[in-house]
N, C-alpha and C. Protein backbone atom coordinates (compact mmCIF):
# COMPACT_ATOMS: atom_id res chain seq x y z
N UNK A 1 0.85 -1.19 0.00
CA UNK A 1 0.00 0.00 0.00
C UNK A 1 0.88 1.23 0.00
N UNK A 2 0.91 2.13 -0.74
CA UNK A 2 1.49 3.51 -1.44
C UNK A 2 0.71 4.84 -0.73
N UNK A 3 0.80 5.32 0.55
CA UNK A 3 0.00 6.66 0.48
C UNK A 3 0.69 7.41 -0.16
N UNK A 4 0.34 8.33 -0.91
CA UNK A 4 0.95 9.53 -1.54
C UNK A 4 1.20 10.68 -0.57
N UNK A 5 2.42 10.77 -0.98
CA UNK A 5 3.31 12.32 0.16
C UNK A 5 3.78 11.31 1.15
N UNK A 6 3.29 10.70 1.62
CA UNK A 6 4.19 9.14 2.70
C UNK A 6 5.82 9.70 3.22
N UNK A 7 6.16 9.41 2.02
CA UNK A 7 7.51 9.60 2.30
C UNK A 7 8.70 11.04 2.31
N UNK A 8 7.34 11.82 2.24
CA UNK A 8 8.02 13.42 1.75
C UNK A 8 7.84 14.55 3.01
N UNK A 9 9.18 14.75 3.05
CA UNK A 9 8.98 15.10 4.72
C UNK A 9 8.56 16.83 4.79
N UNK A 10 7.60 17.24 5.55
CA UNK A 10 7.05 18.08 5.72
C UNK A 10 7.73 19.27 6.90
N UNK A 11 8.60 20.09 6.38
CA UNK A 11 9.57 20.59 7.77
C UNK A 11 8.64 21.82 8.07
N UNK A 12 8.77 22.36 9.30
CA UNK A 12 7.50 23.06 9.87
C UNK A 12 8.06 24.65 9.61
N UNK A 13 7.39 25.74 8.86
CA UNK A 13 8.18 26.88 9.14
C UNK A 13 8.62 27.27 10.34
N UNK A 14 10.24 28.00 10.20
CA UNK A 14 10.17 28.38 11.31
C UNK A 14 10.75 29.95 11.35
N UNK A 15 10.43 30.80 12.47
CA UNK A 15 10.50 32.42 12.07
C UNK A 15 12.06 32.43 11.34
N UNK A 16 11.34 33.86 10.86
CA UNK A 16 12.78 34.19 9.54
C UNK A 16 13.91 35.07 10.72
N UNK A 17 15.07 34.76 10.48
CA UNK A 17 16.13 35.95 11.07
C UNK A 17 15.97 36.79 10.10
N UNK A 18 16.26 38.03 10.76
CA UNK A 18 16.54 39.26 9.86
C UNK A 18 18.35 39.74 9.86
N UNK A 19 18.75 41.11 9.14
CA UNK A 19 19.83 41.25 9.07
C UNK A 19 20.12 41.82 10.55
N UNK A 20 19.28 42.62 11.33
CA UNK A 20 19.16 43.12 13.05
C UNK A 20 19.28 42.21 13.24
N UNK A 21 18.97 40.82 13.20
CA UNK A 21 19.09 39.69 14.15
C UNK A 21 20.40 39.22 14.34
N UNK A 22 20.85 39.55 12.99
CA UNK A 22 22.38 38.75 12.38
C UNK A 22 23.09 39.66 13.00
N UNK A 23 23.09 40.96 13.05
CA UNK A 23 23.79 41.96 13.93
C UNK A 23 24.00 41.67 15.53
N UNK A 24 23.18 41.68 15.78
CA UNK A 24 22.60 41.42 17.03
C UNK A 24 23.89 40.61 17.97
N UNK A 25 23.37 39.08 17.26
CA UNK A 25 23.94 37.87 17.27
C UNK A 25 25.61 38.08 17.37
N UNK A 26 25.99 38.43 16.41
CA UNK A 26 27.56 38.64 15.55
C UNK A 26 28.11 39.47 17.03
N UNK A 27 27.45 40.58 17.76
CA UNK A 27 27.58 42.03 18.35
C UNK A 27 27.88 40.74 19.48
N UNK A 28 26.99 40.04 20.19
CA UNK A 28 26.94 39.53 21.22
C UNK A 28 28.17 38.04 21.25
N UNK A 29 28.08 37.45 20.24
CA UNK A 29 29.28 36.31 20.53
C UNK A 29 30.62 36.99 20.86
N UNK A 30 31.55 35.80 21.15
CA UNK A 30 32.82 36.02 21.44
C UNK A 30 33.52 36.58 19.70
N UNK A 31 34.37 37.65 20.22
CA UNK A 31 35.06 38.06 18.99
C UNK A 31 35.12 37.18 17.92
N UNK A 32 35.79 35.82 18.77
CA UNK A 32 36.11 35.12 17.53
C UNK A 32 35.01 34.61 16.61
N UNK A 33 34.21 34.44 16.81
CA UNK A 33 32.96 33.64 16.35
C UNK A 33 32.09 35.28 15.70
N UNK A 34 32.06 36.21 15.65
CA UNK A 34 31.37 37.16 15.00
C UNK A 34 31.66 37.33 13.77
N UNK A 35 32.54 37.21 12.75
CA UNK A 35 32.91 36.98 11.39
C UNK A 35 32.02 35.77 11.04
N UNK A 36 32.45 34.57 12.07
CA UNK A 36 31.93 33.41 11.75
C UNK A 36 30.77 33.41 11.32
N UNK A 37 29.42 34.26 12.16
CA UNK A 37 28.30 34.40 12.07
C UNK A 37 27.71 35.35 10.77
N UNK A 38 28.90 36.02 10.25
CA UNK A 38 28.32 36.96 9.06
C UNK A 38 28.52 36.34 7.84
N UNK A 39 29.57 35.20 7.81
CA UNK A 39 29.69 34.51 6.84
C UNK A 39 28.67 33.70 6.36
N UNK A 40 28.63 32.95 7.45
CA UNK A 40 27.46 32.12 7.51
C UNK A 40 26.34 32.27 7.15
N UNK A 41 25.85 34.08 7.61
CA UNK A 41 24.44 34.57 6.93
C UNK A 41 24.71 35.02 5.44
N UNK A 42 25.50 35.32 5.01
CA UNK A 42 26.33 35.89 3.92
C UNK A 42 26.37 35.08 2.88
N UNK A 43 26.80 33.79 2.91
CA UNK A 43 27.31 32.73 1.94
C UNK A 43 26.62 31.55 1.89
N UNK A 44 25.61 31.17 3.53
CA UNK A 44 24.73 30.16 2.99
C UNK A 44 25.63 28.51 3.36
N UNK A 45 26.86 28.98 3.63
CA UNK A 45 27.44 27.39 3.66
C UNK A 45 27.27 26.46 4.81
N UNK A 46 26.96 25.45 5.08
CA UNK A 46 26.56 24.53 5.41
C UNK A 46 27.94 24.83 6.79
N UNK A 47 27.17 24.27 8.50
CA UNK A 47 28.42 24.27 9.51
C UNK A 47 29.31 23.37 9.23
N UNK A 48 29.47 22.55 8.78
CA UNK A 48 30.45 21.51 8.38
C UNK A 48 31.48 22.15 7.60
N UNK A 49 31.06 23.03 6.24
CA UNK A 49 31.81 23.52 5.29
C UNK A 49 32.16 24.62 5.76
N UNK A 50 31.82 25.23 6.55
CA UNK A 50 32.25 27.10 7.24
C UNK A 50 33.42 26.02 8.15
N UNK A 51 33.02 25.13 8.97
CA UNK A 51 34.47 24.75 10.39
C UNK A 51 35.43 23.85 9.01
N UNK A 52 35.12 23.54 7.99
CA UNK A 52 36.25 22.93 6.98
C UNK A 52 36.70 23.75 6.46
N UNK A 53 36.50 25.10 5.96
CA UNK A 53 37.46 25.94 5.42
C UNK A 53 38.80 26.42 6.09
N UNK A 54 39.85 25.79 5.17
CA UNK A 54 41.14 26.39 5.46
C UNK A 54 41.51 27.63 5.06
N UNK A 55 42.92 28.26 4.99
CA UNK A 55 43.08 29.71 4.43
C UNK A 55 43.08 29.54 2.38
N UNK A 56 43.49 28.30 2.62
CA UNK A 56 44.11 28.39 0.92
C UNK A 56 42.46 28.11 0.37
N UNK A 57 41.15 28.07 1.32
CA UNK A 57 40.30 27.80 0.29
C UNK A 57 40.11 29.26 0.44
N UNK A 58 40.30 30.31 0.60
CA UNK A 58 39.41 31.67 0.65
C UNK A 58 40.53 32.39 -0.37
N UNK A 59 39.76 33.21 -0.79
CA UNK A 59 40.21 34.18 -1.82
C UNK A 59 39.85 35.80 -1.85
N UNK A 60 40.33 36.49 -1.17
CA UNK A 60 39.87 37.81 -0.55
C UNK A 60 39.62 38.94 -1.78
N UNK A 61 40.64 38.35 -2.43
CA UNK A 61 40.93 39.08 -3.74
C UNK A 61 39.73 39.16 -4.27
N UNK A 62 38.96 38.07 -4.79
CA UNK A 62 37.86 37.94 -5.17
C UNK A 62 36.73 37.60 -4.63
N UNK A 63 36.96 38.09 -3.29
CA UNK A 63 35.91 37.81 -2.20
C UNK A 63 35.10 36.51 -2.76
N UNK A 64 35.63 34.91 -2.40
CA UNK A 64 35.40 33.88 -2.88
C UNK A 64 35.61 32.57 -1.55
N UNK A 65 34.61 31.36 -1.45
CA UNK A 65 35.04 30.68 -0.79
C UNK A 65 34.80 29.34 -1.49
N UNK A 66 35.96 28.54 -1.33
CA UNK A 66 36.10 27.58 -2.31
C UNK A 66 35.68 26.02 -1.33
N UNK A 67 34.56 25.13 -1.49
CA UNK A 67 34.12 24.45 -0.69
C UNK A 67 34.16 23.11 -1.82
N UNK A 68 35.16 22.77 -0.30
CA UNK A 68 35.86 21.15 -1.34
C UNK A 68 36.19 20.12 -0.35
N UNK A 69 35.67 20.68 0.87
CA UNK A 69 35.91 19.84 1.97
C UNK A 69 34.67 19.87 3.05
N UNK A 70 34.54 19.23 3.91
CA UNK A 70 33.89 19.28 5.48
C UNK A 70 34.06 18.79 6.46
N UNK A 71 34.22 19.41 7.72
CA UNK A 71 34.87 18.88 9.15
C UNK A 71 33.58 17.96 9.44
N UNK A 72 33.55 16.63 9.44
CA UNK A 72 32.94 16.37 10.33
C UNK A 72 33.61 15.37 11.88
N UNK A 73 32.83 14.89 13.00
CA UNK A 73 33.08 14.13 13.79
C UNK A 73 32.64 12.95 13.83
N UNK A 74 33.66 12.22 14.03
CA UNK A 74 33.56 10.36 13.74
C UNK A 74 33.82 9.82 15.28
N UNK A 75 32.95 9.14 15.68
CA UNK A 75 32.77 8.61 16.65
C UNK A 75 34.11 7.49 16.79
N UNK A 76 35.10 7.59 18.01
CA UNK A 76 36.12 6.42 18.11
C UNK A 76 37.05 7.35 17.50
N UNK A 77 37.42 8.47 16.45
CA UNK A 77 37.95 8.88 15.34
C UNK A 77 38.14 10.12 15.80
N UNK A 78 37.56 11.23 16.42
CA UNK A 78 37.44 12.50 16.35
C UNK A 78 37.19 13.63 15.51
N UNK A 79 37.37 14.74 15.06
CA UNK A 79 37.53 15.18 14.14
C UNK A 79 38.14 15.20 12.64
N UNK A 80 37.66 14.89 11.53
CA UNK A 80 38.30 14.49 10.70
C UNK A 80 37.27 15.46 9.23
N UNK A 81 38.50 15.72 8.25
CA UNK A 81 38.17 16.20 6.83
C UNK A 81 37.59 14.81 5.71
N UNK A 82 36.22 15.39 5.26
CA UNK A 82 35.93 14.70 4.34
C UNK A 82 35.25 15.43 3.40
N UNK A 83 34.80 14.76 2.23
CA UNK A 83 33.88 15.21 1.12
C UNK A 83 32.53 15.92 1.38
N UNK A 84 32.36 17.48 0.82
CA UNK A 84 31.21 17.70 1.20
C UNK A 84 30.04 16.87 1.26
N UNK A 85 28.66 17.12 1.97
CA UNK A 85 27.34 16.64 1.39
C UNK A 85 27.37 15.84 0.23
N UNK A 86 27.48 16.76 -1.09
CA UNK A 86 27.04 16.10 -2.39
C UNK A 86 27.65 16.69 -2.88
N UNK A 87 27.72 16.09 -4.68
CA UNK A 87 28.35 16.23 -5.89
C UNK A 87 28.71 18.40 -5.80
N UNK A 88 27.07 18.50 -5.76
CA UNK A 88 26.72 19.82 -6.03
C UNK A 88 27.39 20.80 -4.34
N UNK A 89 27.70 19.99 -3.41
CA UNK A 89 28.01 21.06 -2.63
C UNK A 89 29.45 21.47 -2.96
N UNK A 90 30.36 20.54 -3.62
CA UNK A 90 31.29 21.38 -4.25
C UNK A 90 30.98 22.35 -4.96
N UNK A 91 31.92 23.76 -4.70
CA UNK A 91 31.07 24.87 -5.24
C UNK A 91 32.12 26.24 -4.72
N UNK A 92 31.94 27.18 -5.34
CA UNK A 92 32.98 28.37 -4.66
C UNK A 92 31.68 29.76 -5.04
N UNK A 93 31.92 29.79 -3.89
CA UNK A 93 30.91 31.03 -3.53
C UNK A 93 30.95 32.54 -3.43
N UNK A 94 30.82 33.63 -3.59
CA UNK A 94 31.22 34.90 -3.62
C UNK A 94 30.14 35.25 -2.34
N UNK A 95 31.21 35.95 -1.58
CA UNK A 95 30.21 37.16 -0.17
C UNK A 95 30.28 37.88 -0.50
N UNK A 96 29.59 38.86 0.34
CA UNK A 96 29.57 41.08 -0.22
C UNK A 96 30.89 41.54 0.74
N UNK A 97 30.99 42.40 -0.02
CA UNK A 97 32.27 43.09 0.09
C UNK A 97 32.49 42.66 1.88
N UNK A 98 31.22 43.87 2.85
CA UNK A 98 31.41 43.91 3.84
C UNK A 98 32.00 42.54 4.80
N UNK A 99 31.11 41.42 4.24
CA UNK A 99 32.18 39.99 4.78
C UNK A 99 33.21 40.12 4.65
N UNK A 100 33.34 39.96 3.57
CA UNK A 100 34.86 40.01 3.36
C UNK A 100 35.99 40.47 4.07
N UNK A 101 35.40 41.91 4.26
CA UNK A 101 36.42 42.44 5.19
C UNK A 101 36.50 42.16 6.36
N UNK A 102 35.01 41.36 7.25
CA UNK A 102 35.22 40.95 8.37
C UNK A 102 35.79 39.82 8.13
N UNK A 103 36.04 39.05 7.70
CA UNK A 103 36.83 37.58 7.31
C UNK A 103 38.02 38.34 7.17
N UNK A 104 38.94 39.48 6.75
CA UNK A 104 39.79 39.58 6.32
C UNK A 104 40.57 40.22 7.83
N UNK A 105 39.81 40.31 8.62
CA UNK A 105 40.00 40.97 9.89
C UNK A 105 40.06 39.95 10.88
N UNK A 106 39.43 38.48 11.14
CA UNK A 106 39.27 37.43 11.23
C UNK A 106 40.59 36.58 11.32
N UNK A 107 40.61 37.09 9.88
CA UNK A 107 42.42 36.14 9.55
C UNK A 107 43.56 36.41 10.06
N UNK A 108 43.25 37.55 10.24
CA UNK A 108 44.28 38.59 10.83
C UNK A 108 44.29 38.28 12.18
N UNK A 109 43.04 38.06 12.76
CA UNK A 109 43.16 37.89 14.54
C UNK A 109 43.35 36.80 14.71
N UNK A 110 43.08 35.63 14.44
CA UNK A 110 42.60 34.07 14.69
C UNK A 110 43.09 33.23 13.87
N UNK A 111 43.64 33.44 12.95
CA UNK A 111 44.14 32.24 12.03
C UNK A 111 45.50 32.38 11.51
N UNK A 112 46.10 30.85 11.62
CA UNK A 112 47.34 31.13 11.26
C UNK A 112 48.01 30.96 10.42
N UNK A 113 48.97 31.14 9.27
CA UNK A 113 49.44 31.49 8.80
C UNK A 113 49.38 30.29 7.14
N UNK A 114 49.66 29.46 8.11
CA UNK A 114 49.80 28.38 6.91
C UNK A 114 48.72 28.26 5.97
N UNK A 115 48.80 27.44 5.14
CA UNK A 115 47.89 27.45 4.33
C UNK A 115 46.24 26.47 4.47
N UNK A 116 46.97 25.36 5.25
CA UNK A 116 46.03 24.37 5.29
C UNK A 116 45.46 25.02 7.07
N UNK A 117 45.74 25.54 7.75
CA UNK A 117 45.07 26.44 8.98
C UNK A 117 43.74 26.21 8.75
N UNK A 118 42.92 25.87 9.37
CA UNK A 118 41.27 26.21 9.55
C UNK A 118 41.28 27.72 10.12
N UNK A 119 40.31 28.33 8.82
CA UNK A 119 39.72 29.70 9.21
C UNK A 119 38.94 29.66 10.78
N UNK A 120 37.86 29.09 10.67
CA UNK A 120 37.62 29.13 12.62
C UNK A 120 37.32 28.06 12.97
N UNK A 121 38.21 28.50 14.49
CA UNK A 121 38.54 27.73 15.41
C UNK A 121 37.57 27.75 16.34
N UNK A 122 37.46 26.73 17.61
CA UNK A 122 37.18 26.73 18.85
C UNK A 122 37.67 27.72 19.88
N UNK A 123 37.22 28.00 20.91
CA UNK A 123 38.14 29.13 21.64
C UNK A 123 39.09 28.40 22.20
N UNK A 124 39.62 27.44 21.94
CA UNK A 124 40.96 27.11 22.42
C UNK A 124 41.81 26.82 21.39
N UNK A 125 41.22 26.82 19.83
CA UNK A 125 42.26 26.46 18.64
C UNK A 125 41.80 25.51 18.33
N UNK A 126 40.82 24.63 18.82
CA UNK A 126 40.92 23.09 17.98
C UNK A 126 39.99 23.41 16.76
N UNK A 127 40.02 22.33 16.42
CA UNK A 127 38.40 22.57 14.81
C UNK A 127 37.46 22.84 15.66
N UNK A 128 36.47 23.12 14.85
CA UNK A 128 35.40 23.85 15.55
C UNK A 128 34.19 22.92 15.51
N UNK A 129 33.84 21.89 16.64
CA UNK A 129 32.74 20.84 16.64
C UNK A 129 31.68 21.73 16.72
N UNK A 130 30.09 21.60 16.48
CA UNK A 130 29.06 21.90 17.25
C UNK A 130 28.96 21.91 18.68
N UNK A 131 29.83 20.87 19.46
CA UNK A 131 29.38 20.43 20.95
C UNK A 131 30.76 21.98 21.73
N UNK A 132 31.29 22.40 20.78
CA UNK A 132 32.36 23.67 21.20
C UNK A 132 31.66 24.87 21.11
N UNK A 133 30.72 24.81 19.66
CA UNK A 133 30.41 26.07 19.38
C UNK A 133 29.27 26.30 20.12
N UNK A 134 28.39 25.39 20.38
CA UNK A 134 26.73 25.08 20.75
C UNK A 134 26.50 26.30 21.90
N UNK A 135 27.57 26.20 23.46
CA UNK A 135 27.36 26.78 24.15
C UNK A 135 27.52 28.68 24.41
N UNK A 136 28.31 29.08 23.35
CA UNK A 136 28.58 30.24 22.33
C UNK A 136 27.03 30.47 21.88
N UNK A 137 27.06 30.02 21.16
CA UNK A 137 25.75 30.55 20.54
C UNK A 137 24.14 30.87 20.99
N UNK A 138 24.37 29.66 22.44
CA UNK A 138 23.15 30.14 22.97
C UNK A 138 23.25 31.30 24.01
N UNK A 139 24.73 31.20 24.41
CA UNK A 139 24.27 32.79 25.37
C UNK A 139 23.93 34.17 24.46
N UNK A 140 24.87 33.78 23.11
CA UNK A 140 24.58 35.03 22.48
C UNK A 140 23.41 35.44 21.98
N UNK A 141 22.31 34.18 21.95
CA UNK A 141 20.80 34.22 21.79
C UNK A 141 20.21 35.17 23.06
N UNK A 142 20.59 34.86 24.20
CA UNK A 142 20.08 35.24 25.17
C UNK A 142 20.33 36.50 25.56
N UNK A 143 21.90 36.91 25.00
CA UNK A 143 22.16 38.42 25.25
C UNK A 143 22.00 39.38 24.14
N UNK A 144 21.53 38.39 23.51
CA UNK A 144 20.44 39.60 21.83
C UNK A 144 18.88 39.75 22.06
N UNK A 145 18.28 38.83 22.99
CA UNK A 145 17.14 38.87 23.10
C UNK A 145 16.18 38.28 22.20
N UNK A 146 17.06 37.06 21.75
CA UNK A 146 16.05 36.15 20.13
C UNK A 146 15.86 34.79 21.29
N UNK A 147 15.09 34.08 20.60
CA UNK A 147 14.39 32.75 21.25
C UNK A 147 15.35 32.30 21.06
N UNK A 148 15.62 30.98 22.12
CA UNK A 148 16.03 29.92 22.68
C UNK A 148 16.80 29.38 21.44
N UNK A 149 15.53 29.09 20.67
CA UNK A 149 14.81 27.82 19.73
C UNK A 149 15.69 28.02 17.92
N UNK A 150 16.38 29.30 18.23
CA UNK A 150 16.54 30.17 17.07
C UNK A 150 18.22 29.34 16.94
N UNK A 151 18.21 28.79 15.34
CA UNK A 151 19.44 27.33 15.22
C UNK A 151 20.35 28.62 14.04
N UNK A 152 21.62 27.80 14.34
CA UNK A 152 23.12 28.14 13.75
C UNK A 152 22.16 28.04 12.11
N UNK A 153 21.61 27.18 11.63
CA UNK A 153 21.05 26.49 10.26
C UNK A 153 19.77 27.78 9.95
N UNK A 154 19.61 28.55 10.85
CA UNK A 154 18.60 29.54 10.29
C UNK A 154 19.47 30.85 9.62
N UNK A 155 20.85 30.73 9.46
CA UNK A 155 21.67 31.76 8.87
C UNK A 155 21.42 31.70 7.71
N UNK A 156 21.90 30.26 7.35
CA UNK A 156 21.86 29.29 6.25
C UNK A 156 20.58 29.79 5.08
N UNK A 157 19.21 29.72 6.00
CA UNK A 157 17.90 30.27 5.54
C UNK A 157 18.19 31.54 4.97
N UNK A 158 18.44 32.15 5.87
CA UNK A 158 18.69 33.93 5.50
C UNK A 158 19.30 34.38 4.26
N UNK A 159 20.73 33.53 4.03
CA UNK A 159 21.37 33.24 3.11
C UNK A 159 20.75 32.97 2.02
N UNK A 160 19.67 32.07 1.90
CA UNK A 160 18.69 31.27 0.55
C UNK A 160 17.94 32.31 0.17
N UNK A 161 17.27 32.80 1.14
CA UNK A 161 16.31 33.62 1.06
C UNK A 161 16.31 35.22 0.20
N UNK A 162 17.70 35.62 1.07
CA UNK A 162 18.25 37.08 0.50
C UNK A 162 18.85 36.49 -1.05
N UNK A 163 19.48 35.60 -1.27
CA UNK A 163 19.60 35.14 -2.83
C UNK A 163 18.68 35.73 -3.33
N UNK A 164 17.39 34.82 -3.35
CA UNK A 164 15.86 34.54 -3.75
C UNK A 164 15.32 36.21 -3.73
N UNK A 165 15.87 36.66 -3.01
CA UNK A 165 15.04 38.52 -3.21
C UNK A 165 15.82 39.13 -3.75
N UNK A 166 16.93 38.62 -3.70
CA UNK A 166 17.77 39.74 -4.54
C UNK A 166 18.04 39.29 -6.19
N UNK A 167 17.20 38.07 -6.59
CA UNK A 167 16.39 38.32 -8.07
C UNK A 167 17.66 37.16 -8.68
N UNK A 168 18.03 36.22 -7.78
CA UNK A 168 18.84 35.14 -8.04
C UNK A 168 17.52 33.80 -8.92
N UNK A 169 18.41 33.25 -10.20
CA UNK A 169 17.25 32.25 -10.58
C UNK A 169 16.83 30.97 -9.43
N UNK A 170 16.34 30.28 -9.66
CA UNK A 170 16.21 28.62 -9.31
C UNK A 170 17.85 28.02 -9.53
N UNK A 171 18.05 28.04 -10.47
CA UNK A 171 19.50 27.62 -10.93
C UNK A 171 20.75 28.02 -9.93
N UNK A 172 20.89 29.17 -9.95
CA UNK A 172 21.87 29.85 -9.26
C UNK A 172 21.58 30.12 -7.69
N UNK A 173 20.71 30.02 -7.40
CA UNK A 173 20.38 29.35 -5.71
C UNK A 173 20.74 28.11 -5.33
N UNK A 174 20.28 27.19 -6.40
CA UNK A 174 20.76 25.48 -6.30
C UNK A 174 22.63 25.50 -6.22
N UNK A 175 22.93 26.05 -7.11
CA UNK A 175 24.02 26.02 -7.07
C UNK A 175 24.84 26.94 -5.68
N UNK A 176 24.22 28.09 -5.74
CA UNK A 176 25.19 29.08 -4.45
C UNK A 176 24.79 28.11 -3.35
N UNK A 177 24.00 27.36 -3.10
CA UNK A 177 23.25 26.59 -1.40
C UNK A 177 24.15 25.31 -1.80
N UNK A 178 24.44 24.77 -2.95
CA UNK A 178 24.75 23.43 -2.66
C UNK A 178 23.75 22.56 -3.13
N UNK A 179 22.80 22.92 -3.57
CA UNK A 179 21.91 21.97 -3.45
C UNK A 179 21.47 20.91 -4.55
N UNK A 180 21.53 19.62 -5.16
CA UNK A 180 21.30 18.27 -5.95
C UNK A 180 20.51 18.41 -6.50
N UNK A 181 18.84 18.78 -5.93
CA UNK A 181 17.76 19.15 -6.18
C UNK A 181 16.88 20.29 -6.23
N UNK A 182 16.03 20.44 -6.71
CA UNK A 182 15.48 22.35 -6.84
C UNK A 182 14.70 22.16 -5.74
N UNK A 183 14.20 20.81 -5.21
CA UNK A 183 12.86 21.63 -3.75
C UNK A 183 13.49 22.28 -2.75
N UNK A 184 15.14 22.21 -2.38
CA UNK A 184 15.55 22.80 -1.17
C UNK A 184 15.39 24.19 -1.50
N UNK A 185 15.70 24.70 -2.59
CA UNK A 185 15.73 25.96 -3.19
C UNK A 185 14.28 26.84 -3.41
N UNK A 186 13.53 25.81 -3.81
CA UNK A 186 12.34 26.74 -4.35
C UNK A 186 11.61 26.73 -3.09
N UNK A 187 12.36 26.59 -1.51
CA UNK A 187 11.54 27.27 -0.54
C UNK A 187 12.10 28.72 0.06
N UNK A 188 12.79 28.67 -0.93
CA UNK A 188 13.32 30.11 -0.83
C UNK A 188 12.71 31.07 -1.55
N UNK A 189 12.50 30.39 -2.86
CA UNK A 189 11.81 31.14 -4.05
C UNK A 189 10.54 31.66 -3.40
N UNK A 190 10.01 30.99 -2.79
CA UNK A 190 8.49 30.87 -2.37
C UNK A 190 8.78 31.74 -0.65
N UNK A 191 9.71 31.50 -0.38
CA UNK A 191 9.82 32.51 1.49
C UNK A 191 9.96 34.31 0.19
N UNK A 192 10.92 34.12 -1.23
CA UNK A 192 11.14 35.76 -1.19
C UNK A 192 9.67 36.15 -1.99
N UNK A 193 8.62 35.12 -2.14
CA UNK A 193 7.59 35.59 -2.67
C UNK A 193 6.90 36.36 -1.67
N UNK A 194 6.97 35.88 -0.66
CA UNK A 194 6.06 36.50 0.65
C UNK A 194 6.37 37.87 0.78
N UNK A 195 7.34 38.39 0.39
CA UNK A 195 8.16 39.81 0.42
C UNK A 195 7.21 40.34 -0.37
N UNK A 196 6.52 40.31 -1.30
CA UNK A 196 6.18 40.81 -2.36
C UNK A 196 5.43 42.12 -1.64
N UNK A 197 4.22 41.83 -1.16
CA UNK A 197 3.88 43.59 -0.25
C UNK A 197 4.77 43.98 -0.21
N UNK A 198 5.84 43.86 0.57
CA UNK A 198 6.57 44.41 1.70
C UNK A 198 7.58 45.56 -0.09
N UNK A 199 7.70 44.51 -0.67
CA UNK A 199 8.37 45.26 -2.10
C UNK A 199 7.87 46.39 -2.73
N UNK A 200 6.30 45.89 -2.44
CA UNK A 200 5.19 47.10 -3.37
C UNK A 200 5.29 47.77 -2.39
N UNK A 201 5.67 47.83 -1.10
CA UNK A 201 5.29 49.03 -0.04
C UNK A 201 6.47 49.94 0.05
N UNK A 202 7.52 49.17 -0.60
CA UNK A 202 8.78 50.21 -0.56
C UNK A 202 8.95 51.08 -2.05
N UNK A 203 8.17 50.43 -2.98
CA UNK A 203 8.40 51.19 -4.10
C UNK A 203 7.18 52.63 -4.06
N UNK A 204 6.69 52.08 -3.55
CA UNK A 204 5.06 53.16 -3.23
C UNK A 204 6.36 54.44 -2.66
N UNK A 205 6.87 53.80 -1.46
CA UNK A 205 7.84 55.28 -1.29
C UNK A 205 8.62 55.48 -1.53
N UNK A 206 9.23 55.07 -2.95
CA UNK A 206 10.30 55.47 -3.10
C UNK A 206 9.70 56.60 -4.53
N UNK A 207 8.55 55.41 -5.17
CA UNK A 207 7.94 56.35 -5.86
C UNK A 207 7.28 57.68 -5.40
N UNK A 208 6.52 58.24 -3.79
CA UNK A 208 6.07 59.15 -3.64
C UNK A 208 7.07 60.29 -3.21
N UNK A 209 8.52 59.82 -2.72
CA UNK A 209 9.37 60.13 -3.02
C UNK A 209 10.04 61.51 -4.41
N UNK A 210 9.94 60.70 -5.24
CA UNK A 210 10.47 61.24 -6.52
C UNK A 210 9.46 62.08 -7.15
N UNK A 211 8.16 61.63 -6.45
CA UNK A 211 7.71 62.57 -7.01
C UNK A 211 6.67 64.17 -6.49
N UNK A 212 7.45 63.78 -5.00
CA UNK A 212 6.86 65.13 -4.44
C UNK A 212 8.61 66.00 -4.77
N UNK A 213 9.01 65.46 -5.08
CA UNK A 213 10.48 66.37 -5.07
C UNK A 213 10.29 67.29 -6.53
């Protein structure tokens, strides 16, 4: 017996961060981890692929991050480099200027020299697990004043989303996120549809604007 949708998993919305939030957040963590957090909203890359980037994958020059690896943790094993997600999460990504320069300020404080160096660290230098970063992130929830409930993976969103409004195709979302398939993407397409008032309400003044002048 076949129900239809059965097997198609239904993830529950959950509230959008804004760029105040991302401020917020970035303002309240430990120094080291505030680049971390703009990247992250910035570029969309997956926590695995942000704690796997070394120096030789970044490219400042061309404000670029080249994702060809991911930290994950192996039980018995510890920390160890492997192959992103998927085919498609190989991929090199461009941030806005302003990252950049906080990454470039970043490198400068926290990372060292060599080439193969992981961009961020733990606050003691090691790779950067979730079970290191986890407790970071929730005080800085608490001293921004955002819910509890509010995950490292909702940057990620922000990331899809601001693509998706800033007039990126289906194509080139799949590709900037990483993503194999178009449904991860076209819930972005569909979160920057919801903007749409909010678009007509800014052109209303930009148009009444221009033309009381």
């Amino acid at each position: 017996v076949h129900i239809k949708g059965a097997a198609v998993e239904q993830a529950a919305e959950r509230p959008a961060l804004d760029w105040d939030d991302v401020q917020k957040i970035a303002a309240a963590i430990e120094p080291r981890f505030s680049a971390f957090v703009w990247v992250a909203a910035t570029s969309g890359l997956r926590f695995g692929e942000l704690t796997g980037l070394t120096r030789d994958n970044v490219d400042l020059d061309e404000r670029t991050l080249r994702v060809d690896q991911a930290l994950m943790f192996i039980r018995g094993e510890g920390p160890m480099l492997g192959p992103p997600k998927s085919t498609a999460a190989h991929r090199t990504v461009t941030i806005p200027a302003t990252a950049a320069e906080m990454l470039a300020d970043h490198l400068d404080a926290f990372t060292p020299d060599e080439p193969h160096a992981f961009v961020f660290t733990s606050l003691k230098g090691s790779p950067l697990l979730n079970r290191y970063f986890a407790p970071s992130w929730k005080k800085a929830l608490a001293r921004a004043g955002l819910p509890s409930t509010t995950r490292f993976h909702d940057l990620r969103h922000l990331a899809g989303t601001s693509a998706a409004t800033a007039g990126a195709s289906l194509r080139e979302i799949m590709s900037r996120m990483g993503h194999s398939s178009s449904d991860a993407s076209l819930r972005y397409l569909k979160a920057s549809e919801r903007r749409d008032s909010e678009i007509a309400d800014a052109i209303e003044q930009r148009m009444r604007g221009d033309l009381d002048q």
